[in-house]
N, C-alpha and C. Protein backbone atom coordinates (compact mmCIF):
# COMPACT_ATOMS: atom_id res chain seq x y z
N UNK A 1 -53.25 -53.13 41.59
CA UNK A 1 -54.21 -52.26 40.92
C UNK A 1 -54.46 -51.05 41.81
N UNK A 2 -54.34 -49.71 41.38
CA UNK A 2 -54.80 -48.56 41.90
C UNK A 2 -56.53 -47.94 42.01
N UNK A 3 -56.83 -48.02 42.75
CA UNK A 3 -58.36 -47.85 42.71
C UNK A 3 -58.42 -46.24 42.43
N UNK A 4 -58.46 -45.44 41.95
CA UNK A 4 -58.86 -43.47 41.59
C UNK A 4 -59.73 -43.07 41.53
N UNK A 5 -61.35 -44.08 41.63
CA UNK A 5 -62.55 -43.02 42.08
C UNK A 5 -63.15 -43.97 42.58
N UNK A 6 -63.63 -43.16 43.24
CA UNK A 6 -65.03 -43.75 43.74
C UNK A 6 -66.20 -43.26 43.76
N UNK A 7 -67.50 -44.03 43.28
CA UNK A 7 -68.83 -43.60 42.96
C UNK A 7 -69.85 -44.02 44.32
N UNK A 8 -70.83 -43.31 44.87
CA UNK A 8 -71.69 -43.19 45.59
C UNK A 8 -73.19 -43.70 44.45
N UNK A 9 -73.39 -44.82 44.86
CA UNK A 9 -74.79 -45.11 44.40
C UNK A 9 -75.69 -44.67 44.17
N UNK A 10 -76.63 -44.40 43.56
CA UNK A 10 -77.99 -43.03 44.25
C UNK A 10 -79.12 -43.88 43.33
N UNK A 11 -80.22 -43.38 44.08
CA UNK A 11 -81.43 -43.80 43.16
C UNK A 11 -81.07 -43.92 41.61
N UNK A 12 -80.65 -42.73 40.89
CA UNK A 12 -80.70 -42.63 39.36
C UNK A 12 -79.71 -43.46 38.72
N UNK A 13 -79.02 -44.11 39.47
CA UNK A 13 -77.88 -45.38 38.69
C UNK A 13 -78.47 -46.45 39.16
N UNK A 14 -80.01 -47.03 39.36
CA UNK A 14 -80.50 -48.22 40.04
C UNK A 14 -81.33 -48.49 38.59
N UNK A 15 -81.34 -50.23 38.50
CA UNK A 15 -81.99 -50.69 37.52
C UNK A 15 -83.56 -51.13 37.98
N UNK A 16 -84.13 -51.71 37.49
CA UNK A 16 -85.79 -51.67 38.21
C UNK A 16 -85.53 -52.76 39.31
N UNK A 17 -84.18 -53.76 39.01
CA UNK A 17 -84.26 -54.10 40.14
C UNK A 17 -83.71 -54.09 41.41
N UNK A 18 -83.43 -52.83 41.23
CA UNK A 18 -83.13 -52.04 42.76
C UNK A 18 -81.37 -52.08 42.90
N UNK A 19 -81.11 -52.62 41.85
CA UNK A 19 -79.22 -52.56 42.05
C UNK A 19 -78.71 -52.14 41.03
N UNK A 20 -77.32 -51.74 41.28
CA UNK A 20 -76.67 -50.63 40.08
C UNK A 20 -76.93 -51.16 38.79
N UNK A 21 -77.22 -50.28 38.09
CA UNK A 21 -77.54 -50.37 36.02
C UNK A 21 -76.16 -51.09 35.75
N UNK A 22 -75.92 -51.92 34.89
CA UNK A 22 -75.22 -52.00 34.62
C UNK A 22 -74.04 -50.92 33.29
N UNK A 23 -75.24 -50.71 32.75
CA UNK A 23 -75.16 -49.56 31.62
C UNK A 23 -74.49 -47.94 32.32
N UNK A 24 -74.46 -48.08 33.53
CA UNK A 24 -74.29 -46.62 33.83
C UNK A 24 -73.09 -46.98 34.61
N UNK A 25 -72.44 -48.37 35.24
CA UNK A 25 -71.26 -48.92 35.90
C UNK A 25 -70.23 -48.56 34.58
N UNK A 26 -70.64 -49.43 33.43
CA UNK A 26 -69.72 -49.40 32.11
C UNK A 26 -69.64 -47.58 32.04
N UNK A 27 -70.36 -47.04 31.41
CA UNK A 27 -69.66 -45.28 31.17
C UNK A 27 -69.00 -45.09 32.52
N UNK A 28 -69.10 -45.29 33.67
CA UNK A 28 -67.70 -44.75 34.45
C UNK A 28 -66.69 -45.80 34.36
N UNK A 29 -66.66 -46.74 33.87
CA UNK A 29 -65.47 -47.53 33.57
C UNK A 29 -64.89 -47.05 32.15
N UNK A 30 -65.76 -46.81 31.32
CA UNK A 30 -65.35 -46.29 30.20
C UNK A 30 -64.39 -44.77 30.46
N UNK A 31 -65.19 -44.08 31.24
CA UNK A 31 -64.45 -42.83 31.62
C UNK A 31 -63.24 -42.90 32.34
N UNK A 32 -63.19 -43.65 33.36
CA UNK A 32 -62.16 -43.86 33.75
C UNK A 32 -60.79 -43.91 33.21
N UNK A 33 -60.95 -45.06 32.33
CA UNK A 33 -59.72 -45.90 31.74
C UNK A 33 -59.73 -44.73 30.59
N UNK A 34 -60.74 -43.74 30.27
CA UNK A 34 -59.94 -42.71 28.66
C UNK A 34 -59.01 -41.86 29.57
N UNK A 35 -59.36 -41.54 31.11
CA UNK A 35 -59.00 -40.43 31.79
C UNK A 35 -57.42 -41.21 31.96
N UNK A 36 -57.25 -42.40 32.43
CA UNK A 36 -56.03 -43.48 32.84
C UNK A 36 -54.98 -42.93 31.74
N UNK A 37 -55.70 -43.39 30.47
CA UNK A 37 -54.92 -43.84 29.09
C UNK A 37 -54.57 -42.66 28.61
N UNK A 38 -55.09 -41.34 28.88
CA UNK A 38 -54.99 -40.15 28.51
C UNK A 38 -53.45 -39.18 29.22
N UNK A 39 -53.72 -39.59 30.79
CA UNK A 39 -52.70 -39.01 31.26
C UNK A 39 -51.48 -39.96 31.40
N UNK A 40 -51.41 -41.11 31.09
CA UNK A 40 -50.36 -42.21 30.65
C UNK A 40 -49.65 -41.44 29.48
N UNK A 41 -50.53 -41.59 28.26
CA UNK A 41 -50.01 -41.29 26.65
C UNK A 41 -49.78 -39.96 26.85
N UNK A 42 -50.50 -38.80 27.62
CA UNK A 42 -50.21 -37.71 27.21
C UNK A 42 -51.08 -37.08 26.19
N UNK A 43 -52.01 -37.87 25.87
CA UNK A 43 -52.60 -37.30 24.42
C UNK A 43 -54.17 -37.21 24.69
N UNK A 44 -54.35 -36.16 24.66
CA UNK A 44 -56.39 -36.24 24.73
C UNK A 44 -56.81 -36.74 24.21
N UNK A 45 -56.38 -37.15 23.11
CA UNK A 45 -56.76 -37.45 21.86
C UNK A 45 -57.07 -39.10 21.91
N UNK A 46 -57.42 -40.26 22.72
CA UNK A 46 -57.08 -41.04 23.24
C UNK A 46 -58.73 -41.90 23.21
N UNK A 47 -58.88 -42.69 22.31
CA UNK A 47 -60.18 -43.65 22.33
C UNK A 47 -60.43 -44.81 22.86
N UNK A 48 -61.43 -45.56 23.12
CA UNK A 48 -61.81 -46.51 23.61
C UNK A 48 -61.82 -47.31 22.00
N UNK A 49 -60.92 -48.58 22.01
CA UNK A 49 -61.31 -49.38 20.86
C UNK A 49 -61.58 -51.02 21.01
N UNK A 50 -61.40 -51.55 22.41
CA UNK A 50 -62.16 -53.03 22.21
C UNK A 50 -62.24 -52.51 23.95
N UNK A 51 -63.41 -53.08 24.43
CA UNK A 51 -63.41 -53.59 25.91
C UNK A 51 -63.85 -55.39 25.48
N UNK A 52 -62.66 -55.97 26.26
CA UNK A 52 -63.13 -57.72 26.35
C UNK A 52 -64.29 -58.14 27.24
N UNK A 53 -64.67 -59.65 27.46
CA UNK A 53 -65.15 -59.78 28.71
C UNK A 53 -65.78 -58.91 29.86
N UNK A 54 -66.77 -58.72 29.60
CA UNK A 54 -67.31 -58.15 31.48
C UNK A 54 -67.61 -59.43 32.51
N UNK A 55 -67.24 -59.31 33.35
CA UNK A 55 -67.39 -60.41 34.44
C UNK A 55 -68.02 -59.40 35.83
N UNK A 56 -69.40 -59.58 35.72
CA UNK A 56 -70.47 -59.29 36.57
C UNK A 56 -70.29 -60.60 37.99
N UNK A 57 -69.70 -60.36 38.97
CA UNK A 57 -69.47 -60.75 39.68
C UNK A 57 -70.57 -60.84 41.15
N UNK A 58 -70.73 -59.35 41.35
CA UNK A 58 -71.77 -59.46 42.47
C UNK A 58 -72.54 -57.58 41.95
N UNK A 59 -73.81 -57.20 42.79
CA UNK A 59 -74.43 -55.96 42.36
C UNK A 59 -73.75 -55.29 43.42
N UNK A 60 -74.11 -54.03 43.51
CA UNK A 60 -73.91 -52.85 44.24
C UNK A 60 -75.35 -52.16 44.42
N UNK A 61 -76.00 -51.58 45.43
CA UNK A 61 -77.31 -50.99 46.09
C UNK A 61 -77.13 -49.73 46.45
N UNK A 62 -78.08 -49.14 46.27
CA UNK A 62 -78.58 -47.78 46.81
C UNK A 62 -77.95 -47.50 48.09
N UNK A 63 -76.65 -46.48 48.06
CA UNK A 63 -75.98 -46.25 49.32
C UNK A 63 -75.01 -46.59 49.55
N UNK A 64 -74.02 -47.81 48.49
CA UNK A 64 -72.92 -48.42 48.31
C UNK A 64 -72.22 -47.54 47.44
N UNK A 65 -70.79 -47.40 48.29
CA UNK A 65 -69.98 -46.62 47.83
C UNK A 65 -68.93 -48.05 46.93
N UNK A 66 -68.47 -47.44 45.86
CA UNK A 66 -67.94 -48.26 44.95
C UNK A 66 -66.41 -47.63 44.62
N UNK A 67 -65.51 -48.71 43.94
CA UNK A 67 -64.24 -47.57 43.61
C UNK A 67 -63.85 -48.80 42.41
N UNK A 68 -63.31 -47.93 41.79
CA UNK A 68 -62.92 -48.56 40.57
C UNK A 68 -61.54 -48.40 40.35
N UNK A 69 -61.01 -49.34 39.93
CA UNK A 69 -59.29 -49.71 39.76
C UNK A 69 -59.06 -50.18 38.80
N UNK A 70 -57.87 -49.52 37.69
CA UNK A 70 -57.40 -49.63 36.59
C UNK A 70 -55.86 -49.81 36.79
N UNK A 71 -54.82 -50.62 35.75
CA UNK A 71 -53.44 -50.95 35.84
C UNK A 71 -53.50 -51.10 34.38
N UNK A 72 -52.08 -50.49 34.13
CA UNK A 72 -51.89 -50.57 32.94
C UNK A 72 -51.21 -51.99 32.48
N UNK A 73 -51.59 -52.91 31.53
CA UNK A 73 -51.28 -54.33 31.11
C UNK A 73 -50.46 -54.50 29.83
N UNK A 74 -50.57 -53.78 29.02
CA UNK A 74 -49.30 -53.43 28.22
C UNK A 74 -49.60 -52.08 27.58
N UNK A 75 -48.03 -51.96 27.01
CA UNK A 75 -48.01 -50.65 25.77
C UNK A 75 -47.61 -51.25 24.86
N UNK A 76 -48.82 -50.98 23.91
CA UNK A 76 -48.45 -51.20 22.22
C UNK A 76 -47.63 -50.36 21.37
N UNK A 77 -47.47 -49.88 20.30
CA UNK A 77 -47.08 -49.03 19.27
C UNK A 77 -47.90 -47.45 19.52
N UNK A 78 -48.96 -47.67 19.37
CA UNK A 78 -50.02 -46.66 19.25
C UNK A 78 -51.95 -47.03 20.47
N UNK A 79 -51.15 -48.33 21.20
CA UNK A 79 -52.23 -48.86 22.05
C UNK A 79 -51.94 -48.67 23.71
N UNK A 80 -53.00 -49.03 24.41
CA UNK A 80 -52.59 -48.90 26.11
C UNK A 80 -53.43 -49.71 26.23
N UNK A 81 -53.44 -50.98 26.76
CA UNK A 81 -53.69 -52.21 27.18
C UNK A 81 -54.25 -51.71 29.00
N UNK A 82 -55.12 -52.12 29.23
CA UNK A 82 -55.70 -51.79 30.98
C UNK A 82 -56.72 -53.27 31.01
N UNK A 83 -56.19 -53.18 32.84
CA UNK A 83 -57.67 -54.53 33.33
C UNK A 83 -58.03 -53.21 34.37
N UNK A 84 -59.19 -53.85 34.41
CA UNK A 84 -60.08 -53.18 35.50
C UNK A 84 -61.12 -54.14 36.35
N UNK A 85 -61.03 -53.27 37.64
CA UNK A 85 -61.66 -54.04 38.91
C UNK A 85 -62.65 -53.00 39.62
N UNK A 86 -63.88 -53.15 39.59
CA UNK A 86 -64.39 -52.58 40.59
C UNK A 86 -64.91 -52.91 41.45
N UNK A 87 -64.67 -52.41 42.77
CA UNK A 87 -65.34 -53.68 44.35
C UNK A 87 -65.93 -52.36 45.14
N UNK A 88 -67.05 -52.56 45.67
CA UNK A 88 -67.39 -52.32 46.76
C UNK A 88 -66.19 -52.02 47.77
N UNK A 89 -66.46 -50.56 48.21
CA UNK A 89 -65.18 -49.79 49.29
C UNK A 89 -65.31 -50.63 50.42
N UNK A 90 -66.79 -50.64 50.95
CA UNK A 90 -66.61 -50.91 52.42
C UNK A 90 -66.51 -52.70 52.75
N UNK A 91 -66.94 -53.31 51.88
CA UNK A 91 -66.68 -55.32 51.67
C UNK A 91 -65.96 -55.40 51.12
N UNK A 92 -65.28 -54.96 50.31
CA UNK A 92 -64.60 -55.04 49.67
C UNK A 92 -64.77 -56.22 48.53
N UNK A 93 -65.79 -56.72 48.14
CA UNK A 93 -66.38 -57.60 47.17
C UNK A 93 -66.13 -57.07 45.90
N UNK A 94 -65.69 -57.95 45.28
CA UNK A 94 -65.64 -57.34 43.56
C UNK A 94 -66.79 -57.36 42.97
N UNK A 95 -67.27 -56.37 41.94
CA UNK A 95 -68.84 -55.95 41.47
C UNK A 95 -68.35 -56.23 40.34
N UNK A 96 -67.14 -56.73 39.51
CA UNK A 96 -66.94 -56.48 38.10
C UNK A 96 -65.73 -56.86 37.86
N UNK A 97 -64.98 -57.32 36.82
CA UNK A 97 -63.79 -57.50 36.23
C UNK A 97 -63.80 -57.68 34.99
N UNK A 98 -62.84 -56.37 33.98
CA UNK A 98 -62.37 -56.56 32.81
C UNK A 98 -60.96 -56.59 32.79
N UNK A 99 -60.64 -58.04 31.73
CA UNK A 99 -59.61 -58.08 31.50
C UNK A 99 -58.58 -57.15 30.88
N UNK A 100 -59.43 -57.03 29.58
CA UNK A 100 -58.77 -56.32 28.66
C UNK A 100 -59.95 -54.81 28.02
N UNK A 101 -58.45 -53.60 28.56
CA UNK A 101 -59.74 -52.82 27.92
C UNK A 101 -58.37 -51.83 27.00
N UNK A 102 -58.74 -51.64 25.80
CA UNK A 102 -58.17 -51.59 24.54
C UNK A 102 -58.12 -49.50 24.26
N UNK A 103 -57.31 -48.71 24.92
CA UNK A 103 -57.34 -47.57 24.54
C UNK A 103 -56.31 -47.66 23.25
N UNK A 104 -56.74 -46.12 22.40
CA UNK A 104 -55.81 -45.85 21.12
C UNK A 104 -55.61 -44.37 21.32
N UNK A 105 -54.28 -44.51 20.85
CA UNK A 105 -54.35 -43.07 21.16
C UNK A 105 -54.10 -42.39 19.10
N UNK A 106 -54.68 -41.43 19.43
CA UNK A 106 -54.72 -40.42 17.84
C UNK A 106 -54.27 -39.29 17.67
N UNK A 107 -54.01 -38.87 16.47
CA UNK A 107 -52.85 -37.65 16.15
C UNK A 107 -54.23 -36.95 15.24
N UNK A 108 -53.81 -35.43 15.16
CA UNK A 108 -54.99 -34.24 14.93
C UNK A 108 -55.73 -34.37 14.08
N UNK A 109 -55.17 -35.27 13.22
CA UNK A 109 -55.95 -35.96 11.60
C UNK A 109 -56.96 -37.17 12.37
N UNK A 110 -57.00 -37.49 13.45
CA UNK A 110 -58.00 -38.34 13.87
C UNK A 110 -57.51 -39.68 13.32
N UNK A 111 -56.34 -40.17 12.97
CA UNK A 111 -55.99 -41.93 12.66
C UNK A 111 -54.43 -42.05 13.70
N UNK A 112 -54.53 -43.36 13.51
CA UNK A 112 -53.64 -43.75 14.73
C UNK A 112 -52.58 -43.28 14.77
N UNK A 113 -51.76 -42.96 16.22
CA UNK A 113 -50.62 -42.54 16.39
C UNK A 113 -49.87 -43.52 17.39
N UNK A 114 -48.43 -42.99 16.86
CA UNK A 114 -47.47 -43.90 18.05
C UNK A 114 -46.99 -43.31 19.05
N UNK A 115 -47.47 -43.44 19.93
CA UNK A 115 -47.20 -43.24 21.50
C UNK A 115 -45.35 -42.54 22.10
N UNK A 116 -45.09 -43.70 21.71
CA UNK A 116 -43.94 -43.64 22.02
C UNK A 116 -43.94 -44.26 23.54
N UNK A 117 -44.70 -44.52 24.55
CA UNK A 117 -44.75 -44.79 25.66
C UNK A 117 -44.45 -46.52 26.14
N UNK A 118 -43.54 -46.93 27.49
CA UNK A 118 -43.33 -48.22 26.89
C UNK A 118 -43.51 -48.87 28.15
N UNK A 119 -44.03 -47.96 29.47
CA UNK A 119 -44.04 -48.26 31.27
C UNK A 119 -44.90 -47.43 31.56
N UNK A 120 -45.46 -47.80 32.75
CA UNK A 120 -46.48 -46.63 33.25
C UNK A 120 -45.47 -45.69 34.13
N UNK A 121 -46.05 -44.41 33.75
CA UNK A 121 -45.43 -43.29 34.35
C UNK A 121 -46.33 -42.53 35.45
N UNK A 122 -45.68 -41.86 36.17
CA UNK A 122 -46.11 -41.11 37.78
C UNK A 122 -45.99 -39.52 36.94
N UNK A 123 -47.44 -38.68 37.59
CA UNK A 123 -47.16 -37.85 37.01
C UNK A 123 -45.68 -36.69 37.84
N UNK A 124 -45.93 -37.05 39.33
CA UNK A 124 -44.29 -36.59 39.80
C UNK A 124 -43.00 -37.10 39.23
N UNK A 125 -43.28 -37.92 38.93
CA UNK A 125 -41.98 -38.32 38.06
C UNK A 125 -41.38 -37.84 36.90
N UNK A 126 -42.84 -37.20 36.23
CA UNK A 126 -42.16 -36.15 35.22
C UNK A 126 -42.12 -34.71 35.33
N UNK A 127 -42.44 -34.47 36.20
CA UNK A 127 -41.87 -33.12 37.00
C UNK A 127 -40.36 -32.90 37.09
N UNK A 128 -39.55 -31.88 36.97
CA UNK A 128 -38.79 -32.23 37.42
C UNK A 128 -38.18 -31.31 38.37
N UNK A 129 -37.16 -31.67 38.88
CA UNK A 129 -36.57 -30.78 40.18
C UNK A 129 -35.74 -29.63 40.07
N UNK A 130 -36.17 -28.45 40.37
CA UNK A 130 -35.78 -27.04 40.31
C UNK A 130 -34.35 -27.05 41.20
């Protein structure tokens, strides 16, 4: 799994009881994996349509730097299959695990499209050499 951001804790992502919201962990996981599934497919156009399972493992506190890690788990027709992990940078403790998180990607009419995509791709890899 590739970890690609990492979030700094702060007062305003704390729940009353003093450890990360959970509600505000999910939108950067949510963001994440559209940003993942987006530059995978190629397509902006690219939705969130099932997240499975959350597995709340341990919290994160005021001052804990966090990083979140996404891998792509399959390609569908018109789908991008991702698990996600987020742990604590410096313990490296896991704060979270989803199995399955369900992107779609869509064509300008807004209903499903086929990808065409069938491996995860590097964006140097589709560069190509002058």
């Amino acid at each position: 799994m590739r970890f690609h951001t990492r979030k700094w804790i702060k007062p305003e992502d704390l729940n009353p009881n003093g450890t990360l919201f959970g509600g505000r962990l999910l939108e950067w996981i949510d963001e994440e994996a559209a940003l993942y599934a987006i530059i995978q497919l190629e397509n902006p156009r690219t939705v969130t349509k099932y997240i499975s399972e959350i597995n709340f493992k341990s919290s994160a506190k005021k001052g804990d730097i966090i990083e979140i890690g996404v891998k792509a788990v399959k390609f569908g027709r018109s789908s991008l299959t991702l698990a996600c992990e987020v742990r604590n940078k410096m313990t490296r403790e896991t704060i979270i695990t989803i199995d399955r998180i369900i992107m779609v990607s869509l064509g300008d009419d807004g209903k499903v499209m086929a990808h065409g995509k069938t491996e995860t791709e590097f964006v140097k890899d589709r560069l190509k050499d002058d």
